[in-house]
Each structure stands twice: as structure tokens, then as C-alpha cells.
N, C-alpha and C. Protein backbone atom coordinates (compact mmCIF):
# COMPACT_ATOMS: atom_id res chain seq x y z
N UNK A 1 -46.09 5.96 13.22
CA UNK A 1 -44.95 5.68 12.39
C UNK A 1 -43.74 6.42 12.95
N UNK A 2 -42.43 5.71 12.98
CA UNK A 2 -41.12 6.09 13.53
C UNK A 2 -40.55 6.60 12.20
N UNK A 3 -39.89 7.91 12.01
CA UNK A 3 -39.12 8.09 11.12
C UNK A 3 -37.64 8.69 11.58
N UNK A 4 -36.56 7.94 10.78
CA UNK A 4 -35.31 7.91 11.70
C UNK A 4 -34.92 8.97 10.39
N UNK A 5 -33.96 9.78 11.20
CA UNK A 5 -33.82 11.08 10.28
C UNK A 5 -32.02 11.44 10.60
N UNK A 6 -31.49 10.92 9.31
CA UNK A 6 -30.14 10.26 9.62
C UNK A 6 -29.65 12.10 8.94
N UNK A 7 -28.29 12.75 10.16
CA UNK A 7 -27.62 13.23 9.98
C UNK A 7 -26.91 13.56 8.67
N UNK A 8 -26.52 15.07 8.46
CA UNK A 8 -25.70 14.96 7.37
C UNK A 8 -24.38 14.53 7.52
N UNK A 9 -23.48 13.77 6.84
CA UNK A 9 -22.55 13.47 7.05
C UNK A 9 -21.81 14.22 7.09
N UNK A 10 -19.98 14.61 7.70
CA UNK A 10 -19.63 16.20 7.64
C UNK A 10 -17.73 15.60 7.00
N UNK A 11 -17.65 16.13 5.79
CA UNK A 11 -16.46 15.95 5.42
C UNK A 11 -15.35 16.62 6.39
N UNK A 12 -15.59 17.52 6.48
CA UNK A 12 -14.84 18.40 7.18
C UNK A 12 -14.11 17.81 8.58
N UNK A 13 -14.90 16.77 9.23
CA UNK A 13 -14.09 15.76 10.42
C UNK A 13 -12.89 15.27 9.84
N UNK A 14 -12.54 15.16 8.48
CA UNK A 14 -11.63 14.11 8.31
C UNK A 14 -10.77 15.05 8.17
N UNK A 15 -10.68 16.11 7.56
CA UNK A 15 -9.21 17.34 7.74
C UNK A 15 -8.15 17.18 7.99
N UNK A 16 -8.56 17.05 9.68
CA UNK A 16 -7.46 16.57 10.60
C UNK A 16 -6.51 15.46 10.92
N UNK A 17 -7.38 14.46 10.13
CA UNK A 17 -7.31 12.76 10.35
C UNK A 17 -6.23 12.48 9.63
N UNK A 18 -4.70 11.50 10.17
CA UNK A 18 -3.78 11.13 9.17
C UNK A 18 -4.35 10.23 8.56
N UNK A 19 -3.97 10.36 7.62
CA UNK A 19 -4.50 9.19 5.77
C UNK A 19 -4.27 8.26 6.12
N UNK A 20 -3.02 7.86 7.20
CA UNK A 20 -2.09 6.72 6.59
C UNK A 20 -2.78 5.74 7.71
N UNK A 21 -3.17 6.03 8.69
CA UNK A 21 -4.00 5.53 9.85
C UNK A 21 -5.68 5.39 8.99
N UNK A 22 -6.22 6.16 8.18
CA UNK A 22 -7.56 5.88 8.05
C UNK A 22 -7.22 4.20 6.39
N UNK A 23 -6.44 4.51 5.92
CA UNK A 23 -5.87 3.64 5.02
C UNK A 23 -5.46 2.26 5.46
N UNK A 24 -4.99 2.44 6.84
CA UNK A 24 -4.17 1.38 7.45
C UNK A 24 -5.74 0.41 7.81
N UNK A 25 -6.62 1.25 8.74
CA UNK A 25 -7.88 1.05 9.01
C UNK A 25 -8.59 0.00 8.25
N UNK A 26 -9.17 0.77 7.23
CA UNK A 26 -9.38 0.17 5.63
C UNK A 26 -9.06 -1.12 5.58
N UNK A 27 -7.78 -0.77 5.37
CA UNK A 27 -7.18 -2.81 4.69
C UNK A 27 -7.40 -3.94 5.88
N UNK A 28 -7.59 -3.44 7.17
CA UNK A 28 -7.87 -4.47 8.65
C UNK A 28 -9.13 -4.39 8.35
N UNK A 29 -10.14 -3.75 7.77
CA UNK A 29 -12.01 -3.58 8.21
C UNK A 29 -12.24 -4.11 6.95
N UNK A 30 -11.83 -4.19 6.16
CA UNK A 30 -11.72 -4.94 4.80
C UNK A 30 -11.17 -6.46 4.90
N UNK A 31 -10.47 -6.65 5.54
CA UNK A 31 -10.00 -7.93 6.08
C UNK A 31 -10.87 -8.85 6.88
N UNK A 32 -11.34 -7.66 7.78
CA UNK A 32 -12.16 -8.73 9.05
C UNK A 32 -13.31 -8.64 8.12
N UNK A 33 -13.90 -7.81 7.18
CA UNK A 33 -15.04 -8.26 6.28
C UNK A 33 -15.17 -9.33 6.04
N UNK A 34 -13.99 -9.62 5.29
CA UNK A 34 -13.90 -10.77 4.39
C UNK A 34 -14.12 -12.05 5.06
N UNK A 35 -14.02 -12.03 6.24
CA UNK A 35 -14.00 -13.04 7.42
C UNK A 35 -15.34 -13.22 7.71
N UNK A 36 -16.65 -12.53 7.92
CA UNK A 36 -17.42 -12.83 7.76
C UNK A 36 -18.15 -13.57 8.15
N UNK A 37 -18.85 -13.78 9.21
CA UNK A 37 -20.09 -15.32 9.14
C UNK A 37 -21.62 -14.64 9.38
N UNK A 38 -22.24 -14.50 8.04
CA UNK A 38 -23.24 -13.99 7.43
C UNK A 38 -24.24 -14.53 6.49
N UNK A 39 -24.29 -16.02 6.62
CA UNK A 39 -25.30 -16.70 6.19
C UNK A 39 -26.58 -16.50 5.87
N UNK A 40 -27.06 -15.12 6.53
CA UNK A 40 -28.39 -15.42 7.23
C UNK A 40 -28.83 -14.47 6.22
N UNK A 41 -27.96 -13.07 6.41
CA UNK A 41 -28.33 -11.71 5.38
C UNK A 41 -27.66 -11.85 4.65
N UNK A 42 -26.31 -11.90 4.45
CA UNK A 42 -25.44 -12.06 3.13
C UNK A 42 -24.84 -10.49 3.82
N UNK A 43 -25.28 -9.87 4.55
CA UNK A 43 -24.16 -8.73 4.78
C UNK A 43 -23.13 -8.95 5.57
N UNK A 44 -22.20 -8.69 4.91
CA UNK A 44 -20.91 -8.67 5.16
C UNK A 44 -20.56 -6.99 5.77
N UNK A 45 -19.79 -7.20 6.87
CA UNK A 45 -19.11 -6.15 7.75
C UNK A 45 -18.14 -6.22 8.40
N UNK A 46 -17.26 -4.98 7.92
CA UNK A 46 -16.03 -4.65 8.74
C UNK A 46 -16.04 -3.92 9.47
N UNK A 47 -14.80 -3.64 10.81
CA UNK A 47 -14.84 -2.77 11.46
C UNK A 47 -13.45 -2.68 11.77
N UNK A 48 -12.98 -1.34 12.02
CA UNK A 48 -11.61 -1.32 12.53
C UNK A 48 -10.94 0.37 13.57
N UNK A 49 -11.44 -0.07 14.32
CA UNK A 49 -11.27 0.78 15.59
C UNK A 49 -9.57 1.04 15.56
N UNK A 50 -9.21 2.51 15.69
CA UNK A 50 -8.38 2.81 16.19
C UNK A 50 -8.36 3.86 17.66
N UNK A 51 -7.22 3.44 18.04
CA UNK A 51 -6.82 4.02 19.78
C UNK A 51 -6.38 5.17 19.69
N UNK A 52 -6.07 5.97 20.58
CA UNK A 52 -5.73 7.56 20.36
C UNK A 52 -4.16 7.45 20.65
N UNK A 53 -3.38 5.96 20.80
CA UNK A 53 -1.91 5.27 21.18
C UNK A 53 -1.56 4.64 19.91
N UNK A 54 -2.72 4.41 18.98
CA UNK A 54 -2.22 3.82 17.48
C UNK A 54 -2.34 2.43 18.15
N UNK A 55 -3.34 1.89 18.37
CA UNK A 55 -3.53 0.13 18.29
C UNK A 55 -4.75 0.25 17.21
N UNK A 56 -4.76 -0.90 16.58
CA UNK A 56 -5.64 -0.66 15.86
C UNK A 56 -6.51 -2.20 16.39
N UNK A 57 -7.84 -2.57 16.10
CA UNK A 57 -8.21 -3.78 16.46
C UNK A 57 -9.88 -4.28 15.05
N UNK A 58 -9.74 -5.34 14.98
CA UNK A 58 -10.70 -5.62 13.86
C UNK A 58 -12.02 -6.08 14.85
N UNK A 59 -12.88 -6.19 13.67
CA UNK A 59 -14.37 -6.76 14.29
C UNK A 59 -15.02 -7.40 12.67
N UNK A 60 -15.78 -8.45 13.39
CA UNK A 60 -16.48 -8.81 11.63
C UNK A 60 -18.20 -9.10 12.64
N UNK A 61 -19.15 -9.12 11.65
CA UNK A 61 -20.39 -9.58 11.99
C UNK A 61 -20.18 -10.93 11.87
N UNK A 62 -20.88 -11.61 13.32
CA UNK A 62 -20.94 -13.27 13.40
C UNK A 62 -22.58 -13.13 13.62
N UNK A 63 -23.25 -13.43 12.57
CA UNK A 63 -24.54 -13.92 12.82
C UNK A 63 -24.06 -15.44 13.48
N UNK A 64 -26.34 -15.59 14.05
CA UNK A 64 -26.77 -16.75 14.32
C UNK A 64 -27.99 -17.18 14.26
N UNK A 65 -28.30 -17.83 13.74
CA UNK A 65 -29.66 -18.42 13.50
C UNK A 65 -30.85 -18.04 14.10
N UNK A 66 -30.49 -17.71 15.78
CA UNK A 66 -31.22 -17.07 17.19
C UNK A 66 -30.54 -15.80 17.10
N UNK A 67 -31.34 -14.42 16.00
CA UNK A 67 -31.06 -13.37 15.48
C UNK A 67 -30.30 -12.63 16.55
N UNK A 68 -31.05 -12.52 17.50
CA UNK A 68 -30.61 -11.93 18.56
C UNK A 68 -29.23 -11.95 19.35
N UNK A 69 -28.95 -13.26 18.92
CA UNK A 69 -27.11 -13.77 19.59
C UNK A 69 -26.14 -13.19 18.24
N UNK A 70 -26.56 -12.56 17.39
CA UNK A 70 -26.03 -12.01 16.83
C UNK A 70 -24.65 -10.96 16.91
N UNK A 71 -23.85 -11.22 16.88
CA UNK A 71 -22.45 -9.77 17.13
C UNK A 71 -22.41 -8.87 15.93
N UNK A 72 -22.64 -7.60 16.25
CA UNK A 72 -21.91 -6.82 14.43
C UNK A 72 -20.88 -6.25 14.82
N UNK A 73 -20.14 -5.92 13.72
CA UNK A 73 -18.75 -5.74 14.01
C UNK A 73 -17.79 -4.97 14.55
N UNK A 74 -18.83 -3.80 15.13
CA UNK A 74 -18.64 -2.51 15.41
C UNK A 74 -18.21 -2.94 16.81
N UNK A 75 -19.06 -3.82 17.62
CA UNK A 75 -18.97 -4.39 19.05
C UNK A 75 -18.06 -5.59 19.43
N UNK A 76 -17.96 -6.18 17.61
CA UNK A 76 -16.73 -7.13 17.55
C UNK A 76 -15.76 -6.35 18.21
N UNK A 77 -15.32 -5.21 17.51
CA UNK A 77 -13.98 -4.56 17.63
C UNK A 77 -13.57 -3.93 18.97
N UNK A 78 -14.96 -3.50 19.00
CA UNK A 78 -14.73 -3.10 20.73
C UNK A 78 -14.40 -4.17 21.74
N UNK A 79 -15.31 -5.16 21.60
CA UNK A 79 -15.05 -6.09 22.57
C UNK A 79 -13.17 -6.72 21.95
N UNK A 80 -13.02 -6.69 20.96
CA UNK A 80 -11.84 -7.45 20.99
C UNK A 80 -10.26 -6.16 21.58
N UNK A 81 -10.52 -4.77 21.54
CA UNK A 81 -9.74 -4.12 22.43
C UNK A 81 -9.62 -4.20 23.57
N UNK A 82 -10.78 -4.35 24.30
CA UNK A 82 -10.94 -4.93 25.80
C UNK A 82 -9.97 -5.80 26.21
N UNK A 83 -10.82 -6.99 25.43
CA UNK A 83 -10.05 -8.36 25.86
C UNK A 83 -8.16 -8.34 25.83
N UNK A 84 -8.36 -7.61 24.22
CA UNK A 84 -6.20 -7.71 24.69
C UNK A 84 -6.14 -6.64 25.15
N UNK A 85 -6.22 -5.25 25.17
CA UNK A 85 -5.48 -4.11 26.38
C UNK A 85 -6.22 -3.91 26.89
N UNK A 86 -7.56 -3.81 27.68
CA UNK A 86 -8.41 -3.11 28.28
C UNK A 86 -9.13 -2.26 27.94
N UNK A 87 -10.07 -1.03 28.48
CA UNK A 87 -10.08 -0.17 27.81
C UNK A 87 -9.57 1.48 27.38
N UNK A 88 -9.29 1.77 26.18
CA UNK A 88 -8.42 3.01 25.91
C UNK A 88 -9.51 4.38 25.23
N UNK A 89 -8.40 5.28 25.27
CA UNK A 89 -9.57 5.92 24.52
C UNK A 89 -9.26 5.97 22.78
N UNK A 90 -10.38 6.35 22.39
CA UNK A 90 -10.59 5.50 21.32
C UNK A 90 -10.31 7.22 20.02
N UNK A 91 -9.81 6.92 19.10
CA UNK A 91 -9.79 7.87 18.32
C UNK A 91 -10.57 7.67 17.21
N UNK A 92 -11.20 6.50 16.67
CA UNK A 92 -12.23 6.64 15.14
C UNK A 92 -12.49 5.45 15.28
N UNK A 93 -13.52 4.80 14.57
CA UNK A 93 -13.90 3.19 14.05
C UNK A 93 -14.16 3.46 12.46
N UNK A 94 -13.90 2.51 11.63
CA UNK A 94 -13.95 2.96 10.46
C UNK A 94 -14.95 1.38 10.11
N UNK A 95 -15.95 1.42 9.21
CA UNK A 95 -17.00 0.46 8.82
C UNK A 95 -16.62 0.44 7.80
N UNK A 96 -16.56 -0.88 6.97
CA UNK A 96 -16.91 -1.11 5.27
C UNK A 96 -17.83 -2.07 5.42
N UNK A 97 -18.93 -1.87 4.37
CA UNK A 97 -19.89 -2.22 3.83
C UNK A 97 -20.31 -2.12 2.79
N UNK A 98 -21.02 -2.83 1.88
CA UNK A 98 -21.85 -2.51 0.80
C UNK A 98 -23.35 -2.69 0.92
N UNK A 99 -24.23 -1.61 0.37
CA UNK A 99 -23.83 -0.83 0.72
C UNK A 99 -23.31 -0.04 1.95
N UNK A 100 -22.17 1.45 1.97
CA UNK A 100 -22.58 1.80 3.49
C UNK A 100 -23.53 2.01 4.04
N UNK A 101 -23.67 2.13 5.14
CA UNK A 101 -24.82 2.43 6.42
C UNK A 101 -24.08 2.46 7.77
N UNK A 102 -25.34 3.34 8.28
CA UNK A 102 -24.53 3.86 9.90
C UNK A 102 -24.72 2.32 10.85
N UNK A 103 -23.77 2.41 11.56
CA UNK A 103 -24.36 1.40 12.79
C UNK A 103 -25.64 1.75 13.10
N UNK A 104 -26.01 -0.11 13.76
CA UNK A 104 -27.51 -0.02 14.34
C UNK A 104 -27.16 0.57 15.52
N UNK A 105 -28.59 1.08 16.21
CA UNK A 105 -28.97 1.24 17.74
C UNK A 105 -28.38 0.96 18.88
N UNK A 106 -28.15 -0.69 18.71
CA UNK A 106 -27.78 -1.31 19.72
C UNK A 106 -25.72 -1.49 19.86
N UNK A 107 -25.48 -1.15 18.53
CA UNK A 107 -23.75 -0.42 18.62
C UNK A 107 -23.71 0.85 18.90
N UNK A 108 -24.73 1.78 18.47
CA UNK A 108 -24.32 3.00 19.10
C UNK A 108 -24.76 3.04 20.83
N UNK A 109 -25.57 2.33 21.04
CA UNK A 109 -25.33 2.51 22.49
C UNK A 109 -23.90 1.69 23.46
N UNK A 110 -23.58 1.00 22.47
CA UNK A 110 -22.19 0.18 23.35
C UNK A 110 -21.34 1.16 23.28
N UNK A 111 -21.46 1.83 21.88
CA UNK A 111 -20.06 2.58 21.47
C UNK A 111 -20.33 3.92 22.89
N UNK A 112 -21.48 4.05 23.33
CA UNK A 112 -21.56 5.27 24.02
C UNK A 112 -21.11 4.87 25.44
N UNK A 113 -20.72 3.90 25.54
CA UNK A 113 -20.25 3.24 27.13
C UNK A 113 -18.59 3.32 26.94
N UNK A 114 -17.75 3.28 26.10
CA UNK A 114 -16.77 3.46 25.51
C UNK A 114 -15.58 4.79 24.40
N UNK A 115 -17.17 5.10 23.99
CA UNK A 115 -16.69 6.13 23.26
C UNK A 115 -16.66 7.68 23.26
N UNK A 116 -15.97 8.60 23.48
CA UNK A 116 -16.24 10.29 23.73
C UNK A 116 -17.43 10.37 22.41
N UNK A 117 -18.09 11.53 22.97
CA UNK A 117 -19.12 11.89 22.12
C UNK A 117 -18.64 12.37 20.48
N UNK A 118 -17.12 13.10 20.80
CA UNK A 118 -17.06 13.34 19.50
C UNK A 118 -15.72 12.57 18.81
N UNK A 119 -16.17 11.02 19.11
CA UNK A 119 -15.26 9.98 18.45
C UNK A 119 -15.86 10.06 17.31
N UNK A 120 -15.00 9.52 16.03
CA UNK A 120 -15.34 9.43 14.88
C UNK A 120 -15.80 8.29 14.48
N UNK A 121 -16.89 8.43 13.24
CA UNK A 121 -17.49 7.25 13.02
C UNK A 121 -17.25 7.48 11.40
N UNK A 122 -16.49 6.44 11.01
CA UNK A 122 -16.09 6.44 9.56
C UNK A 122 -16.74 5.30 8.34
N UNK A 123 -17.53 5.52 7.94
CA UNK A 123 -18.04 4.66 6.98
C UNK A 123 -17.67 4.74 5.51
N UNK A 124 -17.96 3.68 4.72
CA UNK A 124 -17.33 3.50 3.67
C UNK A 124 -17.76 2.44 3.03
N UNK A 125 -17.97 2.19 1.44
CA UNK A 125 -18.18 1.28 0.52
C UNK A 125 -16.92 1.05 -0.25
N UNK A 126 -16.37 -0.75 0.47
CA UNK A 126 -15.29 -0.93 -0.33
C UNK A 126 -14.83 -0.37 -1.68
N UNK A 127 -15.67 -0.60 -2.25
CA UNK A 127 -15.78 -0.30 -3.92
C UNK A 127 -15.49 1.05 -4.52
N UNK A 128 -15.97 1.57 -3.37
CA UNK A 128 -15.83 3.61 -3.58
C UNK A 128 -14.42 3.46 -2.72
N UNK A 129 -14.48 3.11 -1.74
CA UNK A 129 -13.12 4.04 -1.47
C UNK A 129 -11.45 3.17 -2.20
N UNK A 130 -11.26 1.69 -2.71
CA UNK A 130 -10.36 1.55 -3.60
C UNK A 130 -10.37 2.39 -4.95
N UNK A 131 -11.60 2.76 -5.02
CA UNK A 131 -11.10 3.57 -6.76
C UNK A 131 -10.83 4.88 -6.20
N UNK A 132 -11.55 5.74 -4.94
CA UNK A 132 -11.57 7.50 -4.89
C UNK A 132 -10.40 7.13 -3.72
N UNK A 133 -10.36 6.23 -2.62
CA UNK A 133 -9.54 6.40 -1.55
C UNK A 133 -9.59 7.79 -0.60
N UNK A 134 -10.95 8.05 -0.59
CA UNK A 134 -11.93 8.85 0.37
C UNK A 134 -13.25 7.80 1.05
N UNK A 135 -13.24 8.71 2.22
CA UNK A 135 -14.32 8.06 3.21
C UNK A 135 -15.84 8.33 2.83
N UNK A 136 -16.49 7.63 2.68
CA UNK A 136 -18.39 7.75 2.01
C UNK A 136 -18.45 8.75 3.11
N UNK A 137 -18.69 8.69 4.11
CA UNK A 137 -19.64 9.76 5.42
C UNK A 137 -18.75 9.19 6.27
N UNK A 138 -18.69 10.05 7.29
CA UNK A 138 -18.16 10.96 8.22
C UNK A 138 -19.27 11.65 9.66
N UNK A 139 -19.00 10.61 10.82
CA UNK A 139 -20.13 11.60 11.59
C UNK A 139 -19.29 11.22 12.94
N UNK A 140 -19.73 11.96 14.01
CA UNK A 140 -19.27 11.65 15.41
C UNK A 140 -20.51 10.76 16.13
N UNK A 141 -20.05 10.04 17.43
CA UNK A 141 -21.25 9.43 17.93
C UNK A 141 -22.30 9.99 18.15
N UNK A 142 -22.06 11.91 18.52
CA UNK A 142 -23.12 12.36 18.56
C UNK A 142 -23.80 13.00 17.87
N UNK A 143 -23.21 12.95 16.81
CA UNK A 143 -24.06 13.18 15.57
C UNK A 143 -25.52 12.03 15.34
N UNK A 144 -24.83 10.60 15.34
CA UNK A 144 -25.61 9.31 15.75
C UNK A 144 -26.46 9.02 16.65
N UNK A 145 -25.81 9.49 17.81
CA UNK A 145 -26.77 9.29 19.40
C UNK A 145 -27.08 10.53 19.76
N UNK A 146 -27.90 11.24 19.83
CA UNK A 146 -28.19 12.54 20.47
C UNK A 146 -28.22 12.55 21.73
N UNK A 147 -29.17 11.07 22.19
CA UNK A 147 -29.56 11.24 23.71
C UNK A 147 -29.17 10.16 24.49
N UNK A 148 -27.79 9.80 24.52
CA UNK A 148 -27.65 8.19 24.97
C UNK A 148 -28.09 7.82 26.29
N UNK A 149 -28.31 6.68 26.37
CA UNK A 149 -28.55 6.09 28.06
C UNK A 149 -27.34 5.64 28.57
N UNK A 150 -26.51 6.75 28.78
CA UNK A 150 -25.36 6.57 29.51
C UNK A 150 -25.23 6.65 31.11
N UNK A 151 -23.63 6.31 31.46
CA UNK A 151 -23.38 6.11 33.09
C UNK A 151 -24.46 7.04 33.99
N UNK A 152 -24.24 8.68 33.55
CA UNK A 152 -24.89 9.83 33.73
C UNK A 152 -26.48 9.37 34.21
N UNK A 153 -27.09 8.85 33.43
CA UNK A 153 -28.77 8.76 32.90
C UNK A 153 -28.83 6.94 33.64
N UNK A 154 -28.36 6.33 34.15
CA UNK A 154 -28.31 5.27 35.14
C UNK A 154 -28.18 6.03 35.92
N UNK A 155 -27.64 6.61 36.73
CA UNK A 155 -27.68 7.44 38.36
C UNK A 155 -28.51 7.76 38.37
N UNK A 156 -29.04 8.82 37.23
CA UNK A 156 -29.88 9.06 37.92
C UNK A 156 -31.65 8.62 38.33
N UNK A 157 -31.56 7.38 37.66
CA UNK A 157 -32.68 7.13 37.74
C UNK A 157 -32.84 5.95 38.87
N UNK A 158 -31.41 5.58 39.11
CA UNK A 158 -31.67 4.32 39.87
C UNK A 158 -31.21 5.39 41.55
């Protein structure tokens, strides 16, 4: 038996963080939620990546029938910074969901091809943060990924 043994979340990351950027976040990851193509689970997901230049970019989950061709939104967002500026470095991604939950596996390893270890990973339940307008949890990628199979860990094996 695998038991996945999820991090405490750490308020204390957000301190630093302007409001008006994690707010701005919010109403785009709330947006591309709403957008949605989720037939399959009924979960609905936002995402909204911000740049350390202030671009901000959305992502939504596009299921597909062939589970696997699946996009979630976390990789939406990434891939859609690419495509219009390239890539930058990245200052937070912020998730809404109901409930929250951390990205899967297979986003935290994209996010680790893209993202500094101690980028922020901001999650949130619509519902909680319009009434408190605070973030559910709070973690960095490596809080998430301890041991990624990054550029590093390709050299050296190949």
C-alpha cells in the first residue's frame, strides 16, 4: 500500500505576497473555471499563473473521453504562457476548486521543468475565499515534489 502524506500547508508564504495580484489571480482562475470541459468528473478547475513581470495567464481542465488526453489546468496555464511569451519566471499559480486539492503528479512534474523550487502553489475553494478572501493552503513546489525528475536527474542517467 502507497500512502501519500500531503504537507502542512504554511500561511506564512503569503506575508509577502501583494493581495491585489493574488485577488487579481482569483477572478482569472475563477473565470477559466467556469470555462470548464468536465463532463466526465464534474470537476471543475482553475488556474492562474502569475510571472515575476506581472503577466498573468489562465488554464481550465479539458477532459476527454481517452482519460489520458486529458489537460488540467495547472499545465493549461503553463502551456498557454509559453505559447504567447515564451518562457518566464514564474512567481505563484493560484488553483480554485471545490473541493481544494493539491495538483496531481503529473502537473507537479511539468511545473518542475518550469518552475523554481520555491514557486508558490496557491490553492483555494471558491466559496471560502469570496466570503474570508484568504487563500485555503499555501505550499511551494517543493513542499509538493521533494524529489523531482528534473534536467539535473536526466544527465545524469542518460
Amino acid at each position: 500500500m502507497i500512502y501519500l502524506i500531503i504537507p502542512q500547508a504554511k500561511e506564512s508564504y503569503l506575508k509577502d505576497m501583494d493581495q491585489n495580484s493574488i485577488k487579481q489571480a482569483f477572478q482569472m482562475a475563477e473565470e477559466a473555471r467556469n470555462n470548464s470541459y468536465s463532463p466526465y468528473s464534474k470537476f471543475k478547475v482553475g488556474a492562474c499563473l502569475k510571472t515575476k513581470n506581472n503577466l498573468f495567464f489562465q488554464g481550465t481542465n479539458v477532459e476527454n473521453a481517452s482519460f489520458g488526453a486529458t489537460c488540467c489546468a495547472e499545465r493549461s496555464a503553463i502551456l498557454s504562457m509559453i505559447s504567447s511569451v515564451g518562457i518566464q519566471k514564474i512567481d505563484f499559480i493560484l488553483l480554485t476548486t471545490i473541493p481544494e486539492t493539491i495538483p496531481c503528479a503529473i502537473c507537479l512534474q511539468v511545473m518542475s521543468e518550469f518552475f523554481e523550487e520555491d514557486t508558490k502553489i496557491l490553492i483555494t475553494d471558491p466559496s471560502k475565499f469570496n466570503t474570508t478572501k484568504t487563500i485555503s493552503k499555501t505550499y511551494t513546489l517543493k513542499d509538493l515534489l521533494k524529489i523531482p525528475f528534473d534536467k539535473a536527474e536526466l544527465s545524469r542517467v542518460i
